[in-house]
C-alpha atoms as a PDB file:
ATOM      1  CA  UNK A   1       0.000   0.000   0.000  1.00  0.00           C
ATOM      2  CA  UNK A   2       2.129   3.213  -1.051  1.00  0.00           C
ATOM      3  CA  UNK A   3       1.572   6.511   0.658  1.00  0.00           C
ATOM      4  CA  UNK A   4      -0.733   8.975  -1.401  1.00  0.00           C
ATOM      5  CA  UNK A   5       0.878  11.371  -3.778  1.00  0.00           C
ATOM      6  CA  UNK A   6       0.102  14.817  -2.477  1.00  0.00           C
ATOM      7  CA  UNK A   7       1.982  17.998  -1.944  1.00  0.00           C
ATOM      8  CA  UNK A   8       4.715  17.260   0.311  1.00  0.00           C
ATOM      9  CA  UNK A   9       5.006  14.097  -0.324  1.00  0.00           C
ATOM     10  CA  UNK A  10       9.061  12.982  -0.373  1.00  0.00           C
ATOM     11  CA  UNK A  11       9.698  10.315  -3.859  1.00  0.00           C
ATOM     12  CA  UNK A  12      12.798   8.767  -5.116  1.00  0.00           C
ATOM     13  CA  UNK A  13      12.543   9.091  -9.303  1.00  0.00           C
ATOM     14  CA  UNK A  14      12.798   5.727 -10.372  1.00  0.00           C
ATOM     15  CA  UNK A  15      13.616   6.582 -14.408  1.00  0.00           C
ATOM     16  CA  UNK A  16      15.205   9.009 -16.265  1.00  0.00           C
ATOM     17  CA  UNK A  17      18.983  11.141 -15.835  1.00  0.00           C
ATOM     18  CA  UNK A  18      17.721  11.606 -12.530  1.00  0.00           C
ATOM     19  CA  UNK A  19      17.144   7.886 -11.351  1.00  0.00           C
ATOM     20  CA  UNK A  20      18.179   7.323  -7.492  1.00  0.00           C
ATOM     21  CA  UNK A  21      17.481  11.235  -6.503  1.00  0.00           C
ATOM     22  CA  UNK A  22      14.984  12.076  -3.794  1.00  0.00           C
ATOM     23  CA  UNK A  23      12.874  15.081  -5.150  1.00  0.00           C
ATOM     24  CA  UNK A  24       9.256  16.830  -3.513  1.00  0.00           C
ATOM     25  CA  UNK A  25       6.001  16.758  -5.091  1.00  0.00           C
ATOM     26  CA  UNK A  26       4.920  20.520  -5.564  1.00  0.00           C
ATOM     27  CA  UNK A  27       1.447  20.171  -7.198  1.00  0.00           C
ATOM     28  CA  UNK A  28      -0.434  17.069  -8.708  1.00  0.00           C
ATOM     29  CA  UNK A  29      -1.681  18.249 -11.988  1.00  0.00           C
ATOM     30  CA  UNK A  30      -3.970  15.069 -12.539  1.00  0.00           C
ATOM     31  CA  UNK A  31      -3.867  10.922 -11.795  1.00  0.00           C
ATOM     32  CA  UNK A  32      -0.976  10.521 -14.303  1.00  0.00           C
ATOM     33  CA  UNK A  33       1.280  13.712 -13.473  1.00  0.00           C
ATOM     34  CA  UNK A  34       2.607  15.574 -10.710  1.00  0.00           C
ATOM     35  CA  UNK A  35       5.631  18.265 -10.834  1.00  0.00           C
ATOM     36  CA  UNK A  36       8.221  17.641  -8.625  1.00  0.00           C
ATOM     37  CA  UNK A  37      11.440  19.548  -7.880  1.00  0.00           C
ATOM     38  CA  UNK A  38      14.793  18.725  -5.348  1.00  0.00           C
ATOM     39  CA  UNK A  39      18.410  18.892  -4.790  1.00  0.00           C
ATOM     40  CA  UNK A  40      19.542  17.246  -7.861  1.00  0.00           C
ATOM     41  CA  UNK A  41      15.890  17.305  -9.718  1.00  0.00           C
ATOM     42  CA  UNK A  42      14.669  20.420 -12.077  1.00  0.00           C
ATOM     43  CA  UNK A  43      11.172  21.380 -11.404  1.00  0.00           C
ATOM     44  CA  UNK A  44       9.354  19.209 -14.060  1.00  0.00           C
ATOM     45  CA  UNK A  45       6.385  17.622 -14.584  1.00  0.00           C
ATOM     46  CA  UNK A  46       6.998  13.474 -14.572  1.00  0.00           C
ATOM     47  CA  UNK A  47       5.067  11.059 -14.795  1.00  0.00           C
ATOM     48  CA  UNK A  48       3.592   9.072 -11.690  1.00  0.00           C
ATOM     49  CA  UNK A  49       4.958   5.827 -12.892  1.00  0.00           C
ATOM     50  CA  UNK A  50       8.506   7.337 -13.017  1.00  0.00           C
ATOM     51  CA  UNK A  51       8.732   8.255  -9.107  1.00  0.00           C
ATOM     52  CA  UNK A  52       8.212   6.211  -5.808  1.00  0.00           C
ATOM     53  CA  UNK A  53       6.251   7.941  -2.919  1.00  0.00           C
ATOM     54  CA  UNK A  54       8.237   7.298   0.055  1.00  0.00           C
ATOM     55  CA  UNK A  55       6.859   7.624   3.820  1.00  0.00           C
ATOM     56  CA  UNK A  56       8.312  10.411   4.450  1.00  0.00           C
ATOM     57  CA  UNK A  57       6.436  14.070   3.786  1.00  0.00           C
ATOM     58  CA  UNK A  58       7.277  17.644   4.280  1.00  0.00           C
ATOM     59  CA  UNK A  59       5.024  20.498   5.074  1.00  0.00           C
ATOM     60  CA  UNK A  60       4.740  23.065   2.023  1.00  0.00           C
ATOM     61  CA  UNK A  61       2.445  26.122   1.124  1.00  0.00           C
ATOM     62  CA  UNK A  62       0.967  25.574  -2.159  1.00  0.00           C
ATOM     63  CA  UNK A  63       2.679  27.129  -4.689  1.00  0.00           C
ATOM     64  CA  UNK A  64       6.273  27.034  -2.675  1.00  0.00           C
ATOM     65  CA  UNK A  65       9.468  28.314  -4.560  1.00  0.00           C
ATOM     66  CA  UNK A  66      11.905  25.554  -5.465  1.00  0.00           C
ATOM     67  CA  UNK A  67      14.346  26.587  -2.623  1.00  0.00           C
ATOM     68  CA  UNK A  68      11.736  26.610  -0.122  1.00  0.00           C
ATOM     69  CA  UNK A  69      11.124  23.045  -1.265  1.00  0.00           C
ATOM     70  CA  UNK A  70      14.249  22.091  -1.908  1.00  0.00           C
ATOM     71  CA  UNK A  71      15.010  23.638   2.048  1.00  0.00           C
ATOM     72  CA  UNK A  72      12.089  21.594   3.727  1.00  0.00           C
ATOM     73  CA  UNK A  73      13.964  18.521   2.029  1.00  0.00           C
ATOM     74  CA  UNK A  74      16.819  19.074   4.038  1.00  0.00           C
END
């Protein structure tokens, strides 16, 4: 049972030039797509199927700058 994908949430990409790097979800756009930004991750928009939720979540206003993100990630 994975944790729910909502803003906050901490993932690990799974594909892509950034496979292995933790990154934040900042908004879910819709079931297939969130946008996600973090130390080593560009704010993008990936695909759900590309990034693990992990049990870990951070607090975050909604529309947060990237450093406040990427700060809350520690």
């Amino acid at each position: 049972n994975l944790p729910a994908m909502d803003i906050g949430r901490v993932c690990l990409k799974t594909k892509g030039r950034e496979q292995g790097e933790r990154c934040v979800v900042l908004e879910v756009i819709d079931r297939n797509f969130v946008i996600v930004v973090g130390p080593n991750v560009k704010r993008r928009r990936v695909n759900m199927n590309h990034i693990r939720p992990l049990d870990e979540a951070v607090t975050l206003q909604r529309n947060a700058s990237d450093e406040d993100a990427i700060a809350a990630l520690g």
